[in-house]
Protein backbone atom coordinates (compact mmCIF):
# COMPACT_ATOMS: atom_id res chain seq x y z
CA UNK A 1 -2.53 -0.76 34.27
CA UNK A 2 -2.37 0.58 31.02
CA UNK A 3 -2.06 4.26 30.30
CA UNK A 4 -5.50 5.94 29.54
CA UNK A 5 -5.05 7.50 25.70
CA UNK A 6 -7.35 8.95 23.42
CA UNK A 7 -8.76 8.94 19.29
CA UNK A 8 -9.96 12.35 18.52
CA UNK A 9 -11.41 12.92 15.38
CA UNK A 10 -11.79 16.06 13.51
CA UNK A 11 -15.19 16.77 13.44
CA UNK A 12 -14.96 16.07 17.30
CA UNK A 13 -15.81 12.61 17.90
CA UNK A 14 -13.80 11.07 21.11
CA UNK A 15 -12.72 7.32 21.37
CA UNK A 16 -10.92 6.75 24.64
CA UNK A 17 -8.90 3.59 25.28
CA UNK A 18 -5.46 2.64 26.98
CA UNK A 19 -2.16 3.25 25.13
CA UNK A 20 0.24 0.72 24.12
CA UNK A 21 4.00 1.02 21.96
CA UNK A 22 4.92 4.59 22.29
CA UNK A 23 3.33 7.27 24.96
CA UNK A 24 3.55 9.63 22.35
CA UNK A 25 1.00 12.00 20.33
CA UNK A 26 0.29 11.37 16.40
CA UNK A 27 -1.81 12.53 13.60
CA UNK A 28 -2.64 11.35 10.26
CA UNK A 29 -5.96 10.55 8.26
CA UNK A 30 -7.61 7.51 10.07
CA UNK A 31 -8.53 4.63 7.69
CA UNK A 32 -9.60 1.46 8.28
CA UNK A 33 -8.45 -2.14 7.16
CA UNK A 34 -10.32 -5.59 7.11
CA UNK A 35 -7.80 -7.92 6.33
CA UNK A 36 -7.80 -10.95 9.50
CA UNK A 37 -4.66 -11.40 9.83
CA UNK A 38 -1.34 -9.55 8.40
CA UNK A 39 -1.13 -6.65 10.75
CA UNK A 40 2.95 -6.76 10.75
CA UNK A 41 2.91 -6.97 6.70
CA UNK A 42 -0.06 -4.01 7.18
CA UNK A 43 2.12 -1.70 9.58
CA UNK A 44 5.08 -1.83 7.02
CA UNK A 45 3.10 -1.32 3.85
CA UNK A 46 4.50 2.35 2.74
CA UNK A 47 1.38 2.95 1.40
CA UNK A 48 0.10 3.40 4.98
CA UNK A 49 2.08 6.57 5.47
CA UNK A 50 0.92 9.42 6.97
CA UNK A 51 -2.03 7.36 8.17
CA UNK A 52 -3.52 6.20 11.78
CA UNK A 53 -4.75 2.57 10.70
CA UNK A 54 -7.32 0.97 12.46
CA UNK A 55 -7.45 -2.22 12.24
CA UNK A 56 -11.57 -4.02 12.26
CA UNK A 57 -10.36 -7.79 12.87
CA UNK A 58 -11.19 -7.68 16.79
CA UNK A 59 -7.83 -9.32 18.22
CA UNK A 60 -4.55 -8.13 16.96
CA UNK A 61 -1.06 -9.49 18.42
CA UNK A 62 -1.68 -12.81 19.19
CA UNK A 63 1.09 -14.31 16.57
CA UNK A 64 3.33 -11.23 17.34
CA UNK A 65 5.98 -9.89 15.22
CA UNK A 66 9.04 -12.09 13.21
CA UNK A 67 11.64 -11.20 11.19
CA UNK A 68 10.14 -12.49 7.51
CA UNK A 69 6.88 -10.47 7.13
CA UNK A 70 8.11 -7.11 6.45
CA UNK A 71 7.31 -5.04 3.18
CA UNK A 72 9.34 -2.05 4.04
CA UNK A 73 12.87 -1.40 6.40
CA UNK A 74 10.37 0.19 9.12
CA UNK A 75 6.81 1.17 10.81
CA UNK A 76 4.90 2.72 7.98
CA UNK A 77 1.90 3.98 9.80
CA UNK A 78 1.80 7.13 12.49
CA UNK A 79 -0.47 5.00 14.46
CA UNK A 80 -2.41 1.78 15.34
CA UNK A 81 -5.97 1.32 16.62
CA UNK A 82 -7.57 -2.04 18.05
CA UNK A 83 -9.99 -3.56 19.87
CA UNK A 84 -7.76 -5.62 21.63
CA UNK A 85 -4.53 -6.30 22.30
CA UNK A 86 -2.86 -9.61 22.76
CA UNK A 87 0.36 -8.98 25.27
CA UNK A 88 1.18 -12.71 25.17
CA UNK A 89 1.90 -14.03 21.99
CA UNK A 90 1.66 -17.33 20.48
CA UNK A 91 3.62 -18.26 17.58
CA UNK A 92 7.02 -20.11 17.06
CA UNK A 93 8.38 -17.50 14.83
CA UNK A 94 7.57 -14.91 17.01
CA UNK A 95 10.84 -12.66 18.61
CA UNK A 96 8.81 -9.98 20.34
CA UNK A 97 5.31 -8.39 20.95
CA UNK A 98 3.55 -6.28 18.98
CA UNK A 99 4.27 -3.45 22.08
CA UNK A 100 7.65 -3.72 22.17
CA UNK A 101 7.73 -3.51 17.95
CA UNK A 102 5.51 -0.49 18.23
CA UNK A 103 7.81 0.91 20.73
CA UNK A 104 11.19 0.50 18.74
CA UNK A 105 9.79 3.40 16.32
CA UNK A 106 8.57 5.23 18.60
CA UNK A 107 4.48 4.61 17.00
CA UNK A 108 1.89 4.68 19.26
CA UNK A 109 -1.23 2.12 19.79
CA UNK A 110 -4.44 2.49 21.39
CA UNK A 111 -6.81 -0.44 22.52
CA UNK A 112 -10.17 -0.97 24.28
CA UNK A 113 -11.51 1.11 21.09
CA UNK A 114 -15.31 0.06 19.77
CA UNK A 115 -13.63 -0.55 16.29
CA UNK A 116 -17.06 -1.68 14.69
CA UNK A 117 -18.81 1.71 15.70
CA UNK A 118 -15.33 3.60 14.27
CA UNK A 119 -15.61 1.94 11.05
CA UNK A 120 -19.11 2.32 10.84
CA UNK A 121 -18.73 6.22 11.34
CA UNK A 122 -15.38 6.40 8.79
CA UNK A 123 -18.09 4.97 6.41
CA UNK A 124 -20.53 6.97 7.02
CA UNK A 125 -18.70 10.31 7.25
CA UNK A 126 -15.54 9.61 5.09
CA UNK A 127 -12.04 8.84 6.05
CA UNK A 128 -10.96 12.11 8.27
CA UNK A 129 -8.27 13.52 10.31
CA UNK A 130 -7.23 12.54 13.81
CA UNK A 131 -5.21 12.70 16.52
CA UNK A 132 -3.98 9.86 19.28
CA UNK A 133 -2.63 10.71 22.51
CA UNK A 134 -2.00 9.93 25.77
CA UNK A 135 -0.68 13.69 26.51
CA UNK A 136 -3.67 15.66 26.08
CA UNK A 137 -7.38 16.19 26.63
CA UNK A 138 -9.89 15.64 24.33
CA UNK A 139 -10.34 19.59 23.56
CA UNK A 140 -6.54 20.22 23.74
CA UNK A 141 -6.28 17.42 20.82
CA UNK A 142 -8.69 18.74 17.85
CA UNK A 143 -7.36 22.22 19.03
CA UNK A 144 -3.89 20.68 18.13
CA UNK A 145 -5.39 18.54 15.21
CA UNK A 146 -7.04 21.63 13.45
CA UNK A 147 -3.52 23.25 12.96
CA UNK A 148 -1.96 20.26 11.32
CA UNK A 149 -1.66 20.28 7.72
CA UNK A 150 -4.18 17.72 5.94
CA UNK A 151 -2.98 14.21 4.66
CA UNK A 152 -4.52 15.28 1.19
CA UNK A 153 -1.94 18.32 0.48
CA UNK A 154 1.43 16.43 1.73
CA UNK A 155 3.63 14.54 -0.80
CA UNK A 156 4.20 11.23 0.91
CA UNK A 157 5.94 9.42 -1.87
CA UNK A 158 9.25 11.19 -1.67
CA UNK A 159 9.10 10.34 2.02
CA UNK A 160 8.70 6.37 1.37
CA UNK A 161 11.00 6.04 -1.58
CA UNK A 162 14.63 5.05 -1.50
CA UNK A 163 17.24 7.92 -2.14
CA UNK A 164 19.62 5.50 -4.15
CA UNK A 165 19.25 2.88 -6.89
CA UNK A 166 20.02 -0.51 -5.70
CA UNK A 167 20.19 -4.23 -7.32
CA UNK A 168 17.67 -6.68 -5.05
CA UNK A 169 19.54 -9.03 -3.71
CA UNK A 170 17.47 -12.66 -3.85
CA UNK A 171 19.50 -14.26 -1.50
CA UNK A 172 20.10 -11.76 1.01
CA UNK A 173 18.55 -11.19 4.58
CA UNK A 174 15.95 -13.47 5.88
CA UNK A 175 13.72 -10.49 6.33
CA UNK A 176 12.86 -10.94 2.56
CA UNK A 177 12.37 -14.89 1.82
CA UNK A 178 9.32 -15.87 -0.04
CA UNK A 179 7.70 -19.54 -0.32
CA UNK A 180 8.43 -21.80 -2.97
CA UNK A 181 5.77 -20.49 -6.17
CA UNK A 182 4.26 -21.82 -8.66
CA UNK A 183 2.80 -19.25 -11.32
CA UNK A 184 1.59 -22.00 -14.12
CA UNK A 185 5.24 -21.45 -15.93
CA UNK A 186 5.62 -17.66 -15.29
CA UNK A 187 9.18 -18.18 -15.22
CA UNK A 188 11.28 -15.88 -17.30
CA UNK A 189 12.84 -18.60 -20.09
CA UNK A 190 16.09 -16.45 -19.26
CA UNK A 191 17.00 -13.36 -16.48
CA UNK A 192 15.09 -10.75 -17.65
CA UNK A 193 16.10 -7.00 -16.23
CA UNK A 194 13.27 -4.89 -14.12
CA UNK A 195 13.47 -1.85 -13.40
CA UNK A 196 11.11 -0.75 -10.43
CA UNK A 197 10.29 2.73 -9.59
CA UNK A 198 10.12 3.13 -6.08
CA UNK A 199 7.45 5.17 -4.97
CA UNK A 200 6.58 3.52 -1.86
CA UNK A 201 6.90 0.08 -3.01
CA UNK A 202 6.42 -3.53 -0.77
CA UNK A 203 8.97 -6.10 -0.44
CA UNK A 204 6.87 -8.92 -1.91
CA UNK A 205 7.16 -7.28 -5.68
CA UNK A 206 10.84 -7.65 -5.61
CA UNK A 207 10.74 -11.20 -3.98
CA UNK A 208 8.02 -12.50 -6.33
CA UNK A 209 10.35 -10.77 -9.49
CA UNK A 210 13.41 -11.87 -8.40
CA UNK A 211 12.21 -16.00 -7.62
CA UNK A 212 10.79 -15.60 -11.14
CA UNK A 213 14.15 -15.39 -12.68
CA UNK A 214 14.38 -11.65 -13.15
CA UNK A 215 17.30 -9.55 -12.23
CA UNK A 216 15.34 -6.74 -10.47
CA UNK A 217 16.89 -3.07 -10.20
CA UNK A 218 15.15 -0.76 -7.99
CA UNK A 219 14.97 3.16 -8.69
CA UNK A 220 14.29 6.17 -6.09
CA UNK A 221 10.74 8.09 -7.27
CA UNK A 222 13.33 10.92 -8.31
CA UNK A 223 14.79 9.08 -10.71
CA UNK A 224 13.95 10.40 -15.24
CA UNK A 225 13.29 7.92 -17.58
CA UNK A 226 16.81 8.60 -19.17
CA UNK A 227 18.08 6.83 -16.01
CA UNK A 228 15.42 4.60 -16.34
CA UNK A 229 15.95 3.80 -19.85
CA UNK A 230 20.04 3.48 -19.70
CA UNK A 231 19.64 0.07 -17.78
CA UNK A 232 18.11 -0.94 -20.94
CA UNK A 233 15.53 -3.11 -19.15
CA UNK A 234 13.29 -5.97 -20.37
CA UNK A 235 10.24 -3.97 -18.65
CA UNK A 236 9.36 -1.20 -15.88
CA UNK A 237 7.46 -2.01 -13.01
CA UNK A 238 5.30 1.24 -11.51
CA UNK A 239 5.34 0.39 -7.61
CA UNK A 240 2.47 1.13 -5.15
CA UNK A 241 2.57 4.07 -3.02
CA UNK A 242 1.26 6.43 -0.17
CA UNK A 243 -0.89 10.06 -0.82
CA UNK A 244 -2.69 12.11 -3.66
CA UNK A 245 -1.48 10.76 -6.91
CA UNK A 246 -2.49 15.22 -8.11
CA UNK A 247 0.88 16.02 -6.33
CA UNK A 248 3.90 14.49 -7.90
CA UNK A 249 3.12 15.39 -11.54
CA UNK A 250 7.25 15.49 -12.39
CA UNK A 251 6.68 11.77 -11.47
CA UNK A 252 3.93 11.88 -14.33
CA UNK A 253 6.29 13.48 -16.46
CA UNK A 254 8.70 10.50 -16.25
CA UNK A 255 6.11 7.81 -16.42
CA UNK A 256 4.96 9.72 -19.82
CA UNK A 257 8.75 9.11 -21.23
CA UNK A 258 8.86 5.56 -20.49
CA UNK A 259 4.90 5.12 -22.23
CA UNK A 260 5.82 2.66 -25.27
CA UNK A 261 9.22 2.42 -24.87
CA UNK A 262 9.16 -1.00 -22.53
CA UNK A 263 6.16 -2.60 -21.66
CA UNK A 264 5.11 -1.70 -17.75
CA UNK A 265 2.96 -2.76 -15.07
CA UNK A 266 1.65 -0.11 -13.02
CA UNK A 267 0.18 -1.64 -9.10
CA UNK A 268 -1.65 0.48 -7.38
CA UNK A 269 -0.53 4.26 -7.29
CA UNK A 270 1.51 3.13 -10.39
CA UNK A 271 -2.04 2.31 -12.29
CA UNK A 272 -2.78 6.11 -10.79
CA UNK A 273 0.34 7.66 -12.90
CA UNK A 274 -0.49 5.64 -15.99
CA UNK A 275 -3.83 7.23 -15.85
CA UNK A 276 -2.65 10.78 -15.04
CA UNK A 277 0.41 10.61 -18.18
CA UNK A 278 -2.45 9.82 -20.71
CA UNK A 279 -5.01 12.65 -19.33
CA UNK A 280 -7.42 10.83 -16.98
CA UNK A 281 -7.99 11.98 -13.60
CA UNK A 282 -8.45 10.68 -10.43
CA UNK A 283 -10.64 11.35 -7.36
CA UNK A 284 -10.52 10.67 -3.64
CA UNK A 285 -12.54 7.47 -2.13
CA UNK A 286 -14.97 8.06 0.79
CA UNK A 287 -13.29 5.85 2.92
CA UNK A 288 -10.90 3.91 0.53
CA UNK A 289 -10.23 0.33 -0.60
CA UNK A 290 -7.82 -1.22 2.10
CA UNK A 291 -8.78 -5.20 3.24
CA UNK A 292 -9.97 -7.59 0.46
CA UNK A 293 -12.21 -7.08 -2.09
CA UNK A 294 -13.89 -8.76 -5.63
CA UNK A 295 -12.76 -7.52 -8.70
CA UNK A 296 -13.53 -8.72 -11.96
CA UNK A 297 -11.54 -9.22 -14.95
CA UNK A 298 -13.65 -7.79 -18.21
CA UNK A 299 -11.66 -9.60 -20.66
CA UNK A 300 -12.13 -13.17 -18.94
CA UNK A 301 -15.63 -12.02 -16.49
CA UNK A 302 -13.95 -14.11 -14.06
CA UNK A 303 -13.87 -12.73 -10.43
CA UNK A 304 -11.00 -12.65 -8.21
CA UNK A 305 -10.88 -11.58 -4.50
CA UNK A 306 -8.35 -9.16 -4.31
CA UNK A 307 -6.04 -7.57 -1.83
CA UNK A 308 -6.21 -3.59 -1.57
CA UNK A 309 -4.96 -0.27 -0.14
CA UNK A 310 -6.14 2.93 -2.03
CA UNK A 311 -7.77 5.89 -1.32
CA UNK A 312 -7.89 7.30 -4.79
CA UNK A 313 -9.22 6.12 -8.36
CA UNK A 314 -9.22 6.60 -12.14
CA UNK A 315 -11.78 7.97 -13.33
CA UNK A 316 -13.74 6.35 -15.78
CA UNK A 317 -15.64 9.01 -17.73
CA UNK A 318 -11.89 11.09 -18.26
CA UNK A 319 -10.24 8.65 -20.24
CA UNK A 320 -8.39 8.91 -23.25
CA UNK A 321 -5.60 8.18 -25.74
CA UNK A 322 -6.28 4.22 -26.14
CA UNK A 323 -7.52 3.72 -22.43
CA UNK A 324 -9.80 1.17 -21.94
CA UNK A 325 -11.02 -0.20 -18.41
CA UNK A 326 -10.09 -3.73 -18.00
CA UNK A 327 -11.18 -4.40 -14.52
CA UNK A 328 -13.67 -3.34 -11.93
CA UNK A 329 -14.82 -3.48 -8.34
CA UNK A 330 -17.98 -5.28 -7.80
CA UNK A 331 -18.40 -3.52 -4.58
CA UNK A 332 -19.04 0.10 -5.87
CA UNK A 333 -18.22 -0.26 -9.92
CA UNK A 334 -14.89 1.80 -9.57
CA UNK A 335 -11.98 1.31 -11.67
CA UNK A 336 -9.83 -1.55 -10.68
CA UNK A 337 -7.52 -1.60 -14.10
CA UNK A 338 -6.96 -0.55 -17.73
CA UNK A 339 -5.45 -1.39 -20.82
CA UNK A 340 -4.14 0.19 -23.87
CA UNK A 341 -5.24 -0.70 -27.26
CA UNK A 342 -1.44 -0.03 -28.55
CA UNK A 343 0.93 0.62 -26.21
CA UNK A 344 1.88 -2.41 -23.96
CA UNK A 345 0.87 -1.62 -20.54
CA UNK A 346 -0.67 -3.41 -17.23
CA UNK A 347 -2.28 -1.42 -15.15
CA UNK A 348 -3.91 -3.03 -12.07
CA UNK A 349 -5.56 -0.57 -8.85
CA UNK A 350 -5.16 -3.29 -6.44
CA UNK A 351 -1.91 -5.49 -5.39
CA UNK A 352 -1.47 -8.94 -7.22
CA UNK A 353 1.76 -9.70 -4.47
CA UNK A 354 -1.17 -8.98 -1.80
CA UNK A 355 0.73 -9.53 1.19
CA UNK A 356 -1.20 -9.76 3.34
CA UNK A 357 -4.08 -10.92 1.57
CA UNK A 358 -4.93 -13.84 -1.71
CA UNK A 359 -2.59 -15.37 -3.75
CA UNK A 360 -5.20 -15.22 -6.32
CA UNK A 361 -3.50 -12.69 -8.39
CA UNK A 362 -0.19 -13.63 -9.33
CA UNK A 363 -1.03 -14.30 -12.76
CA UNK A 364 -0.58 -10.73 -13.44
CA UNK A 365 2.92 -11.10 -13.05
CA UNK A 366 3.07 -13.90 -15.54
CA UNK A 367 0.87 -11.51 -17.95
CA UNK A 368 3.49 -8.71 -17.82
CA UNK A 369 6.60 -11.32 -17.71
CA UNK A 370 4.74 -12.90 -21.56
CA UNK A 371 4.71 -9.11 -22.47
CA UNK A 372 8.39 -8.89 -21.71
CA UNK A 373 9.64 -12.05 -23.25
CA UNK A 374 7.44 -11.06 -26.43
């Protein structure tokens, strides 16, 4: 039998269950995610740091874990929540459980959990702090919990990022194939050199770059745009990324020395820095933007569903210095992208190289490869 653990919330709500991966005690803001499948991809996403992710599809492990779907070296999260768990896989590219991957990092799970009435109350109340354990009691856990410092006031993207510049290598481990695309000519007409900055970034930007004929060079967060700009690239790509996008303004500072020097694409906490160097502000989400969700594109009024994992947005009414909103969610109006009316910039909130999640996207990558080549 599995080992009884419990979910304890800050403002004192209890969700008991039975532990799985590590016997261990974590903390973290606890968010939810509604993608159906793409829990491995999900776990690895840096973006997920300092988070307890609970997942709402109601059976998670049945494919298990392989050796192609990961978007970062390791475990991202601090811990996983379910409904239930699937001990006995089913998948021929599966190499071991979801447990036993779990275990190898030492992050805990926790099953058996109503995940329907959890969502429902992170909606309701907001994403919050919380605490899993198989160590404690319930009151020994939000005694623990309320001395922990809070996920909003930690920077999480010098955590994620990589310490050292690095050249992507297309053709190295199998951990980071891709399938064959085909992006309606997107194709550089020659190697074109990207430079990505690093703040938390996922595997499937450099793999999409990089099979699109680019010679991609990836940079740590720490990195100044006189780094930056001695590659001499074609264009900069701003990477997604974990945490409040208030607390690394020297990262601002470099993003505002790269403005109109090469065009950029900003994904995610990327779009957040844009924002930030040209004087908008952003604001927390209730509950955040993580699963799938419609966006639509102003210029074209097309809608596209959209992969997503955000808890912070631009907002509108604060923009300035040729900002213009170029895309928004249909769910709650918030801002999903902008353009500039001079400078040449792509700024998208949500993640055109979705993994997990639509393909339908990945004409934003040809957009910013036709404002390279141009």
């Amino acid at each position: 039998m599995a080992k009884k653990a419990l979910l304890v919330l800050e403002d004192g709500s209890v969700y008991e269950g039975h532990s799985f991966g590590a016997e261990t005690t974590t903390y973290g803001e606890v968010v939810f995610d509604t993608s159906m499948t793409g829990y491995q991809e999900m776990l690895t996403d840096p973006s997920f740091a300092g988070q307890i992710l609970v997942a709402t599809y109601p059976l998670i492990g049945n494919y298990g874990i392989n050796e192609s779907d990961f978007e970062s070296r390791q475990i991202q999260v601090r811990g996983f929540v379910v409904r239930e768990y699937c001990s006995q896989p089913s998948h021929w590219q599966s190499t071991r459980t979801l447990h036993e991957f779990l275990l190898s990092y030492g992050i805990p799970g926790i099953s058996d959990i109503d995940t329907r009435a959890l969502t429902r109350h992170l909606r309701l109340e907001g994403a919050m702090m919380g605490i899993v354990t198989s160590e404690m009691t319930a009151e020994e856990a939000l005694k623990e919990l309320k001395t922990l410092p809070r996920y909003d006031v930690t920077d999480f993207v010098h955590q994620v990022s990589t310490e050292k510049a690095y050249e992507w290598q297309s053709n190295a481990p199998a951990t980071v194939t891709l399938p064959s695309l085909s992006l309606r000519g997107a194709s550089a007409t020659k190697q074109s050199r990207i430079a990505v900055i690093d703040y938390g970034l996922k595997y499937n930007i450099l793999r999409i770059l990089s099979q699109l004929g680019c010679q991609v060079t990836v940079f740590p967060c720490h990195a100044s745009a006189e780094d930056i700009r001695s590659l001499n690239p074609g264009g900069v790509v701003l990477s997604p990324g974990p945490g409040n996008p208030a607390l690394v303004d020297p990262i601002v500072d470099t993003v505002k020395g790269l403005l109109g020097r090469k065009p950029i694409m900003g994904i995610s906490l990327g779009h957040l820095l844009i924002g930030r160097a040209l004087g908008a502000e952003t604001f927390k989400l209730k509950f955040g933007h993580r699963g799938s969700y419609p966006v639509q594109d102003l210029a074209t009024e097309k809608v596209h569903i959209t992969a997503q994992n955000h808890g912070y947005a631009i907002d509108a009414d604060t923009l300035k210095q040729g900002l213009e909103v170029s895309h928004i969610n249909l769910n709650d109006g918030t801002v999903e992208g902008l353009r500039h009316r001079d400078l040449p910039i792509l700024s998208i909130q949500y993640h055109p190289e979705a993994s997990p999640g639509p393909l339908d996207n990945m004409y934003l990558f040809e957009r910013f490869l036709e404002m390279v080549r141009s």
